[in-house]
Protein backbone atom coordinates (compact mmCIF):
# COMPACT_ATOMS: atom_id res chain seq x y z
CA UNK A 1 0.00 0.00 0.00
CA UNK A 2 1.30 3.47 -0.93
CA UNK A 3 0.08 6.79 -0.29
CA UNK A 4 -1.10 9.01 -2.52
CA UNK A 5 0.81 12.60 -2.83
CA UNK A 6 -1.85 14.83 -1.69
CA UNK A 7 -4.30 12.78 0.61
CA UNK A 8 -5.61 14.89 3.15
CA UNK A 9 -6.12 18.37 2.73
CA UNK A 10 -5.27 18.44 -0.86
CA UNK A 11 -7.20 19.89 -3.22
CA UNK A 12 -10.17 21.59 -1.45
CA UNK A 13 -8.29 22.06 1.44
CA UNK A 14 -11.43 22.53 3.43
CA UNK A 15 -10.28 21.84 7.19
CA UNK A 16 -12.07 23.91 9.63
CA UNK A 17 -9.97 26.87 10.36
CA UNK A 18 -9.54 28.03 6.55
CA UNK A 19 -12.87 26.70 5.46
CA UNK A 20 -14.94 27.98 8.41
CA UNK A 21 -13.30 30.68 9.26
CA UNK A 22 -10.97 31.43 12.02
CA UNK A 23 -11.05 33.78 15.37
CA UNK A 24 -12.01 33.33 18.78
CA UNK A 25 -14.87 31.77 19.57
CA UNK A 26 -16.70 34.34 20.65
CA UNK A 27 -16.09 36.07 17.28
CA UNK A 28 -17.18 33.30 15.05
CA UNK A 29 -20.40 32.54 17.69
CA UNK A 30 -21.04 36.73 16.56
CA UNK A 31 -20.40 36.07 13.12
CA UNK A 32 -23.07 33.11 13.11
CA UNK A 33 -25.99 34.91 14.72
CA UNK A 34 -25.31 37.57 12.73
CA UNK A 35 -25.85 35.08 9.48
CA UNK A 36 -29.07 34.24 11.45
CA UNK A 37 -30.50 37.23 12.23
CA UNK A 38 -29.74 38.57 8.20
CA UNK A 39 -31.34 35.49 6.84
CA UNK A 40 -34.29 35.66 9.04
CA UNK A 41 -34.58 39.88 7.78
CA UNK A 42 -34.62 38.82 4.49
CA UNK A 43 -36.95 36.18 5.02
CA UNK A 44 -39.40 38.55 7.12
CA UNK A 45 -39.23 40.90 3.21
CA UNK A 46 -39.90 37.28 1.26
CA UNK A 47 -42.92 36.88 3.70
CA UNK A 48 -44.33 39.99 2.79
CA UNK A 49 -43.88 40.12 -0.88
CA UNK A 50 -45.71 36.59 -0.65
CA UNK A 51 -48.44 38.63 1.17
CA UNK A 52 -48.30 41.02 -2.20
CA UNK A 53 -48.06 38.48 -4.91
CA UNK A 54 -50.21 36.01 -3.24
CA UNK A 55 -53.72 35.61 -3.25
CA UNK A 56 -54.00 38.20 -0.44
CA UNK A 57 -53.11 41.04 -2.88
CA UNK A 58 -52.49 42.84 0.00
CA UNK A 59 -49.34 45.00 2.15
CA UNK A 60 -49.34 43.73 5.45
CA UNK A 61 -46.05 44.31 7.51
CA UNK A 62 -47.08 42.99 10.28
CA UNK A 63 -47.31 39.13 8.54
CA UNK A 64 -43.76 38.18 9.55
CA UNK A 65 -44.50 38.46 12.78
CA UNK A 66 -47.28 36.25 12.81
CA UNK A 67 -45.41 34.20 10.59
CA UNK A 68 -42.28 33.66 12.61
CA UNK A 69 -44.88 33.38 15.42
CA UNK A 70 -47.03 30.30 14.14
CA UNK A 71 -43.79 28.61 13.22
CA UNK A 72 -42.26 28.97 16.68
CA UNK A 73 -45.77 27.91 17.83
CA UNK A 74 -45.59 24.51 15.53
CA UNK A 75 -41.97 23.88 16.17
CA UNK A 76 -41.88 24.54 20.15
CA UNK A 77 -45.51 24.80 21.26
CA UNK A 78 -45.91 21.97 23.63
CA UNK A 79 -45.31 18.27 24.22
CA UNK A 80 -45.83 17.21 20.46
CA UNK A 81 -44.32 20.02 18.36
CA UNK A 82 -40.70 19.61 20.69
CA UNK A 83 -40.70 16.12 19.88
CA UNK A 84 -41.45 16.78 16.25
CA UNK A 85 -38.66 19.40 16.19
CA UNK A 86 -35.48 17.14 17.38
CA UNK A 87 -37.06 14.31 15.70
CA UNK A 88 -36.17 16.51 12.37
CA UNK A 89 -32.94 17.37 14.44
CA UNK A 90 -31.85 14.07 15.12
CA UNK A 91 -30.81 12.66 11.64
CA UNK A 92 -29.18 16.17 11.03
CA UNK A 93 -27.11 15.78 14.09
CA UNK A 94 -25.58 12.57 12.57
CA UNK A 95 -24.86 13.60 8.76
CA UNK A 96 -23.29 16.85 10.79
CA UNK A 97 -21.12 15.39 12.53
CA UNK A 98 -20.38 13.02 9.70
CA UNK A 99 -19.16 15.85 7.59
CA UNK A 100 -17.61 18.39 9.82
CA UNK A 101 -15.46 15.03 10.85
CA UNK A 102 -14.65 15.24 7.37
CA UNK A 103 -13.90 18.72 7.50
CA UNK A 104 -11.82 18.29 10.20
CA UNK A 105 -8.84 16.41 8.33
CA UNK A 106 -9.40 18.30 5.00
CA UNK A 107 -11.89 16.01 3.40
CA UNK A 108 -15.32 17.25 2.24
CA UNK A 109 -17.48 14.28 2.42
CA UNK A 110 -20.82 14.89 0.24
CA UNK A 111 -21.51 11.38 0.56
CA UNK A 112 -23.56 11.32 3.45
CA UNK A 113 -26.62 11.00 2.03
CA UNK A 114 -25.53 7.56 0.05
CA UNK A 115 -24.30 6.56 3.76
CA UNK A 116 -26.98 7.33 5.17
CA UNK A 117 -28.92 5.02 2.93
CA UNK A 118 -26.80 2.42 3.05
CA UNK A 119 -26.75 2.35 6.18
CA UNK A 120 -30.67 2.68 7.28
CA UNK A 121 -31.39 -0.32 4.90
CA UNK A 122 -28.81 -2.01 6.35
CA UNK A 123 -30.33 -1.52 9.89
CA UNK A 124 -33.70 -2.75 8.22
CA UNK A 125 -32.49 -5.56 6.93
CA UNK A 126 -31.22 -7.03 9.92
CA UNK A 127 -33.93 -4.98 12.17
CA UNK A 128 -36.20 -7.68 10.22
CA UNK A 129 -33.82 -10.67 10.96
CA UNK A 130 -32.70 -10.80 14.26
CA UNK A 131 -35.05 -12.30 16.35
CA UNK A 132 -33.85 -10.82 19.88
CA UNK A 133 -35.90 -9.09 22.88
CA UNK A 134 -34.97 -4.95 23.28
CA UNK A 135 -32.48 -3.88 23.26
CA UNK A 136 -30.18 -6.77 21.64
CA UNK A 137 -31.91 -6.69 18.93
CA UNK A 138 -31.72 -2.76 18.43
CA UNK A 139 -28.39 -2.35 19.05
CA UNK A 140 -27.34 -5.43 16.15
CA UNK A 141 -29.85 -3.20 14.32
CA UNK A 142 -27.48 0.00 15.15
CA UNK A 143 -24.30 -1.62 14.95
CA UNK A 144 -25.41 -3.14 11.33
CA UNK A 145 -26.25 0.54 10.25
CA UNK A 146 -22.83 1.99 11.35
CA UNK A 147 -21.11 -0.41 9.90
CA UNK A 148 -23.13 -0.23 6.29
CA UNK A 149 -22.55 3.75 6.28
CA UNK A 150 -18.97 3.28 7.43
CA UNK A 151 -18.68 1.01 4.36
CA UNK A 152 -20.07 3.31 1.86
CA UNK A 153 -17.39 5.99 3.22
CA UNK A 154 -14.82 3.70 2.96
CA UNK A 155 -14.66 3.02 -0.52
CA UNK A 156 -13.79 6.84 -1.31
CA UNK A 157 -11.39 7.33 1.51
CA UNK A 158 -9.43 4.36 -0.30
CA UNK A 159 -10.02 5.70 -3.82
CA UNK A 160 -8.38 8.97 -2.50
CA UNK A 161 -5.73 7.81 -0.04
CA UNK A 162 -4.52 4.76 -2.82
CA UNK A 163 -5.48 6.35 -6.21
CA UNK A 164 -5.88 9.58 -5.76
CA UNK A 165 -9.44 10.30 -6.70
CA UNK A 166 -10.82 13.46 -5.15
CA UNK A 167 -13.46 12.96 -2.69
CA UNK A 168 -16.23 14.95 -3.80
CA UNK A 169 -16.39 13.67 -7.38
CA UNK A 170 -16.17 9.93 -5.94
CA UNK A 171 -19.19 10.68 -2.92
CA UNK A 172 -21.41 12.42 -5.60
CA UNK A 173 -21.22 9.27 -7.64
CA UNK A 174 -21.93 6.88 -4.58
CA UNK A 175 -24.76 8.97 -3.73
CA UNK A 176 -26.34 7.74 -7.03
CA UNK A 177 -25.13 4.30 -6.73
CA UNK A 178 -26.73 3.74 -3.44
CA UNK A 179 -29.93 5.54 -4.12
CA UNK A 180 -30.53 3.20 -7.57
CA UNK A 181 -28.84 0.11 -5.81
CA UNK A 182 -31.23 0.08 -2.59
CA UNK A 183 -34.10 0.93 -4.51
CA UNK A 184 -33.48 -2.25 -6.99
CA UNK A 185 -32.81 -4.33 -4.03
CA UNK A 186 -35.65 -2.63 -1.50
CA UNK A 187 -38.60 -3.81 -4.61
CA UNK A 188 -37.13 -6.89 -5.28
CA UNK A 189 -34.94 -9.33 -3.44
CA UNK A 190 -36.04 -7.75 -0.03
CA UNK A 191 -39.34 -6.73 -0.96
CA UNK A 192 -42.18 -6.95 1.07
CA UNK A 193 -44.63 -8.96 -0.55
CA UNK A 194 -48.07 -7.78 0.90
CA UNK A 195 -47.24 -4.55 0.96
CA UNK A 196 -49.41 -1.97 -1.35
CA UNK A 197 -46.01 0.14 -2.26
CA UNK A 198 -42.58 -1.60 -2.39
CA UNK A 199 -40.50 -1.76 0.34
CA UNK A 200 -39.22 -4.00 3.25
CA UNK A 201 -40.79 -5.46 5.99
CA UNK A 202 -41.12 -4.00 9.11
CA UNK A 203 -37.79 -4.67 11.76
CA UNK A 204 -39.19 -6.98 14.52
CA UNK A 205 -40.31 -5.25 17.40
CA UNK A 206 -36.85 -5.68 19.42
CA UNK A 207 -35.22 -3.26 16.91
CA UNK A 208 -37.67 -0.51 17.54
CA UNK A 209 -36.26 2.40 18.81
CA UNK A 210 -38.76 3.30 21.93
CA UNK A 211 -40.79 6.42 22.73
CA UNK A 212 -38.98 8.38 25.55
CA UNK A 213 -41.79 10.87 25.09
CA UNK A 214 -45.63 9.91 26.04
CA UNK A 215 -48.24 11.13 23.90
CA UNK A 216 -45.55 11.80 21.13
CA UNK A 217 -43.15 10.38 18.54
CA UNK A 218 -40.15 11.20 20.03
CA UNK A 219 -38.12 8.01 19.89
CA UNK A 220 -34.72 7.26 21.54
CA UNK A 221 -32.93 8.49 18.77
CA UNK A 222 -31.87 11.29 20.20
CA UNK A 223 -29.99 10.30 23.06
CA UNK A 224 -28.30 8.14 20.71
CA UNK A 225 -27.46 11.41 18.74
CA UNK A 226 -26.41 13.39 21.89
CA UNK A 227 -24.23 10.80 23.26
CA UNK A 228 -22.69 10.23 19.67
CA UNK A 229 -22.01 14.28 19.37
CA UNK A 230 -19.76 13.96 23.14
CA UNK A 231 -18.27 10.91 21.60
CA UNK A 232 -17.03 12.59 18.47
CA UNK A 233 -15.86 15.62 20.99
CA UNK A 234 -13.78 13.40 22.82
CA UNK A 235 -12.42 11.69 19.69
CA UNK A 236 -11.45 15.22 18.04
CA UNK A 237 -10.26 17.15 20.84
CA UNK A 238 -9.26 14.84 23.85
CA UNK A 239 -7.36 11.86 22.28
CA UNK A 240 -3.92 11.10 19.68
CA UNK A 241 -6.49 9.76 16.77
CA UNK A 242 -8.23 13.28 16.96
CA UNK A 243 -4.92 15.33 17.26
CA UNK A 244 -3.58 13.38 13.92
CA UNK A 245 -7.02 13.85 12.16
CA UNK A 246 -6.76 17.49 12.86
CA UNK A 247 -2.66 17.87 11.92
CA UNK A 248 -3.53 15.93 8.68
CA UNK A 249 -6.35 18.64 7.80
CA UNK A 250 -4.18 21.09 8.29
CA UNK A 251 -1.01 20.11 6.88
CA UNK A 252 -0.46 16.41 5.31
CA UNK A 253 2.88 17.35 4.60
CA UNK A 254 3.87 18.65 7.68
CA UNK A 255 2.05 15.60 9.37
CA UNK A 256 3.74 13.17 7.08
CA UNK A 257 7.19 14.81 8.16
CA UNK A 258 6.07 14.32 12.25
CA UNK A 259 5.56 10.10 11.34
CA UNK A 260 1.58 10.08 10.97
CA UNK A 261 0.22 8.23 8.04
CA UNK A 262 -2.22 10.50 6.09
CA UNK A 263 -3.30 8.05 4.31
CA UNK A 264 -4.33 5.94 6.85
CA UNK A 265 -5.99 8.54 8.63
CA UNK A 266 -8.03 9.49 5.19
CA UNK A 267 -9.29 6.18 4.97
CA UNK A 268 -10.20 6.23 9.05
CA UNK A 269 -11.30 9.58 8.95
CA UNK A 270 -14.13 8.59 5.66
CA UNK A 271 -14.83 5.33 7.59
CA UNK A 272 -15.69 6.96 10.51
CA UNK A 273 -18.05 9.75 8.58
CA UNK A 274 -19.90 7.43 6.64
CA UNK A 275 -20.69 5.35 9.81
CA UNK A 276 -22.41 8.43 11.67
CA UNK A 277 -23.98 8.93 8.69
CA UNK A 278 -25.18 5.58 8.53
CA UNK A 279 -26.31 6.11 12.03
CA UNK A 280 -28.30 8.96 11.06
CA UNK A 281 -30.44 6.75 8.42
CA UNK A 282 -30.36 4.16 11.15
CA UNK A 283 -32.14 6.00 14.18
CA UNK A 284 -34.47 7.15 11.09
CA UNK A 285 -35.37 3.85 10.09
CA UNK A 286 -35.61 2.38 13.39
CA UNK A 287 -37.36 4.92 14.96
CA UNK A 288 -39.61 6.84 12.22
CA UNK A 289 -40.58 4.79 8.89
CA UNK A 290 -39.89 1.05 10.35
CA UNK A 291 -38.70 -0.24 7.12
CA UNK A 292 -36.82 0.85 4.20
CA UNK A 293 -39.03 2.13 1.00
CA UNK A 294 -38.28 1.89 -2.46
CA UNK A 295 -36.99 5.30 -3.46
CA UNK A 296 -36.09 6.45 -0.44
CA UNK A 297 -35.42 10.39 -1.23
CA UNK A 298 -34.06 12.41 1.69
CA UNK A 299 -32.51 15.59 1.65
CA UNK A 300 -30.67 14.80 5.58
CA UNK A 301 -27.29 14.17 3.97
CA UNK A 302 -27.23 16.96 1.83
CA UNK A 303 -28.57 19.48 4.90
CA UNK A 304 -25.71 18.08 7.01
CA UNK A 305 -23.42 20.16 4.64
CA UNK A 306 -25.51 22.77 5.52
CA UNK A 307 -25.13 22.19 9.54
CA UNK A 308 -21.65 21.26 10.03
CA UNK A 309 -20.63 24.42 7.91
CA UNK A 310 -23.11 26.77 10.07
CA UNK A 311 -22.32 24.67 13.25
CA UNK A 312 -17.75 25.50 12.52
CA UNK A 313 -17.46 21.66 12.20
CA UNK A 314 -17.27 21.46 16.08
CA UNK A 315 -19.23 18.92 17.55
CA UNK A 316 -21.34 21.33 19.61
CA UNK A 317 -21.67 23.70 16.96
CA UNK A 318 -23.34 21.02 15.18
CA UNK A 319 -26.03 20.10 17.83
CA UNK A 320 -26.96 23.35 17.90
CA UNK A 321 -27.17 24.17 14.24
CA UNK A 322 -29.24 20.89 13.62
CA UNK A 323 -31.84 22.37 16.31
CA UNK A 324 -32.23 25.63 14.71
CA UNK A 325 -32.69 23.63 11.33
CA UNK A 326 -35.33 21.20 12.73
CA UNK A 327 -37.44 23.86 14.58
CA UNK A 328 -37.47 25.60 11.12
CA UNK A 329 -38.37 22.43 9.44
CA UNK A 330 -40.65 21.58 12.22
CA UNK A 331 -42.72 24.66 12.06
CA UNK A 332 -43.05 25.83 8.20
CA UNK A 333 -46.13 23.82 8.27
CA UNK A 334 -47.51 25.24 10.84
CA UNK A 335 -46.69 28.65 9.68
CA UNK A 336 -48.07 27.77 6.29
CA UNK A 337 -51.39 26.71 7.52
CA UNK A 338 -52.10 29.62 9.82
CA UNK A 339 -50.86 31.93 7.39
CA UNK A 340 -50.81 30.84 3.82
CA UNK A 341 -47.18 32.00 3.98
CA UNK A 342 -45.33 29.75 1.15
CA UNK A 343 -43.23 26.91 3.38
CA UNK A 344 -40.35 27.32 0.62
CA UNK A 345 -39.64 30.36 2.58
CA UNK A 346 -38.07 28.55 5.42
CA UNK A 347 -35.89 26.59 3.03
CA UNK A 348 -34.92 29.85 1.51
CA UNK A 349 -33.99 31.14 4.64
CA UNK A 350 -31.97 28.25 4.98
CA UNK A 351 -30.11 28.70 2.01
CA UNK A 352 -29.28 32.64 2.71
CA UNK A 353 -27.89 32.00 6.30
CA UNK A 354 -25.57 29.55 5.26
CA UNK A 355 -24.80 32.23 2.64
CA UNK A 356 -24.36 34.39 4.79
CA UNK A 357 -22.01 32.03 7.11
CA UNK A 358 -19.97 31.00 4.01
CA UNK A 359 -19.71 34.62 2.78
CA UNK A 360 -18.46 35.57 6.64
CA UNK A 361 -15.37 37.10 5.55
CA UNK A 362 -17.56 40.10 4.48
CA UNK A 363 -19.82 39.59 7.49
CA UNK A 364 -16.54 39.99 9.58
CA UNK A 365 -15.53 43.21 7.89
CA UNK A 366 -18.18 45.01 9.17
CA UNK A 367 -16.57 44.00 13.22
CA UNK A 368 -13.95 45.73 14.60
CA UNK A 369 -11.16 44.15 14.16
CA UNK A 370 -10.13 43.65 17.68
CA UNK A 371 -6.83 44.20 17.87
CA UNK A 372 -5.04 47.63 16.97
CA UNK A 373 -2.99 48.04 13.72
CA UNK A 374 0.78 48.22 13.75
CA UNK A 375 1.97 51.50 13.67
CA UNK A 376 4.36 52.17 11.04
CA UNK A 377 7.48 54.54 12.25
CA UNK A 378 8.51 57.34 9.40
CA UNK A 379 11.15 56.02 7.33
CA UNK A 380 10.51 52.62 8.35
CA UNK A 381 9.55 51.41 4.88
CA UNK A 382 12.70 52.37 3.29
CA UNK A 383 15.10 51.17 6.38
C-alpha cells in the first residue's frame, strides 16, 4: 500500500480553520448569529412580498410576525411540536457530525446521504432478521447501520488515499449508486410482498427504537445522537487519533514529516463519517418509517453540509445548528397553515444563512477588528 501525494487536505483544502473561518470563539459565535439574524430579515421581506403576490393582494407588515410566530408555535408549542422538532434534528445531528469530521482532516465528504442510505437499509435488513428481545436486537440493528454507512465511506477514503481520486467527485457518484442500488434491491430481493407500495418489511419489534416521550413520537434516537455528538468531541479534541485527524487537515505534509500516516488517517477519517452517517439513516429507520421504502429520497445528507458548515465543524456547533434547522423544518407547516405564507420560505432562509455564514469574511468586515494596527514609524519602509 502506498500513499497518494496529496491525501488529506489536498485539493479543497477545506479543514475547519480556513474553510470555516478562524477567530475566537466568541467572534465566530457573533459572526453566526449575525448570518441568522440577516437570513431571518430577508426572510421577514420574502414573507411579505408573498403577502403582495399572493392571493391576499395585499401590504401587510405585520405578517412576519405572525409568521415567525405560528412557526415557533408549531416547532416549540408543547409536548408534540418539541418532539417533532429534534425528531427533524436528530438525523441532522448525525450527517453533521459526519461531515464536519470530514472537515476536520481536509476532506469534504458529500456522501452522506448515500451513507446514510446504506446504512438505514442495512439496519432494516437485519432490524427484520434478528429475532432478539430490546435492546439486543436494536443495538445489532445499530451496529449493522454503522457499519453499512462506514462502508459506503470507505470506498472513497481508499479511492483517495490509494489512487488519488478526489473525494467529492467519488461521494457524488456513490450517492447515485446507493440511491438506484437500494431501490433495486428494496422492490425486489427484499421486498415486502403484501405490501401496497414496495419496500421491506417491518424490523421486529426488538429493533424498535422506543418512545422516551408519552403522547408523542419522540423516539430514543436522540440520546443516541447526543451521546454520539460527546463521543465525536472526545475523539477530536481529547485523544492522539483526533490530534492526527486534525494535523492531517491542516497540513499532510507537515504531518507526514512528524511520522503520521495520512493516508491511513483518510481512509479512518471517511470510515468513521460514513458510519455516523449511517447512524443517522439508522435511528431514522428504526425509529420513524420502520422499514426501508423503495426510493427512499431524503434531503438529511445533503442538509448536514448545511449544519456542520453553520455549526464550525465542532461537535457542539453542530447540535446546535441541527436544532435551529429542525425547529425551522418543524414549524413551516404550521406557519403555512395559519398563514398561507409559502413553506419554501423557510428553506430559503436556509439557504441565505448559510450564505451568509460562508460569505463571513464580508460579514466579519463590518466588526472591529479587535486588535489595533501596527503602527508604522517614518522612514521605516525604506530602512
Amino acid at each position: 500500500m502506498t500513499e497518494s501525494a496529496n491525501p488529506g487536505a489536498a485539493g479543497l483544502n477545506v479543514d475547519a480553520t480556513t474553510l470555516l473561518g478562524g477567530g475566537s470563539l466568541g467572534r465566530q459565535v457573533i459572526v453566526t448569529g449575525i448570518a441568522i439574524i440577516l437570513g431571518l430579515l430577508i426572510g421577514a421581506v420574502l414573507i411579505v412580498l408573498s403577502g403582495v403576490i399572493g392571493p391576499a393582494n395585499s401590504f401587510d407588515p405585520t405578517l412576519p410576525i405572525a409568521g415567525y410566530a405560528a412557526l415557533l408555535e408549531g416547532a416549540l408549542g408543547g409536548p408534540k411540536a418539541i418532539a417533532n422538532t429534534l425528531n427533524s434534528a436528530t438525523p441532522l445531528i448525525f450527517t453533521g457530525l459526519s461531515v464536519a469530521f470530514g472537515f476536520r482532516a481536509g476532506l469534504f465528504n458529500i456522501g452522506a446521504n448515500g451513507q446514510l442510505l446504506v446504512g438505514g437499509f442495512c439496519a432494516a435488513i437485519v432490524g427484520t432478521s434478528v429475532a432478539l428481545p430490546f435492546p439486543l436486537a436494536a443495538i445489532v440493528a445499530i451496529v449493522a447501520g454503522g457499519l453499512g454507512g462506514a462502508l459506503w465511506g470507505f470506498i472513497p477514503g481508499a479511492l483517495k488515499a490509494w489512487r488519488g481520486a478526489h473525494e467529492v467527485v467519488t461521494t457524488i457518484m456513490l450517492n447515485s449508486i446507493a440511491f438506484l442500488l437500494l431501490n433495486l434491491l428494496a422492490s425486489s430481493i427484499f421486498k415486502d410482498q403484501g405490501a401496497t407500495f414496495p419496500r421491506t418489511p417491518d424490523v421486529l419489534p426488538g429493533s424498535v427504537l422506543p418512545i422516551i416521550l408519552a403522547n408523542t413520537r419522540l423516539h430514543a434516537g436522540i440520546l443516541i445522537a447526543l451521546a454520539t455528538t460527546f463521543v465525536v468531541w472526545f475523539v477530536l479534541f481529547k485523544t492522539t487519533l483526533g490530534f492526527e485527524v486534525r494535523t492531517v487537515g491542516a497540513n499532510a505534509s507537515a504531518a507526514r514529516y512528524a511520522g503520521m500516516r495520512p493516508a491511513f488517517i483518510t481512509i479512518l477519517t471517511m470510515s468513521l463519517a460514513g458510519a455516523l452517517a449511517g447512524l443517522g439513516g439508522t435511528v431514522e429507520i428504526l425509529g420513524i418509517t420502520k422499514n426501508y421504502p423503495a426510493e427512499y429520497i431524503v434531503n438529511f445528507g445533503f442538509d448536514g453540509i448545511a449544519v456542520a458548515l453553520l455549526g464550525r465543524a465542532h461537535p457542539f456547533g453542530v447540535v446546535g445548528a441541527a436544532l435551529l434547522f429542525g425547529v425551522l423544518r418543524a414549524g413551516a407547516g404550521a406557519m403555512q397553515r395559519a398563514t398561507d405564507i409559502p413553506v419554501d420560505i423557510i428553506s430559503i432562509v436556509q439557504a441565505v444563512i448559510l450564505l451568509f455564514v460562508a460569505a463571513q469574511i464580508i460579514i466579519q468586515r463590518l466588526l472591529p477588528a479587535g486588535r489595533p494596527k501596527r503602527r508604522v514609524e517614518p522612514g521605516a519602509a525604506a530602512a
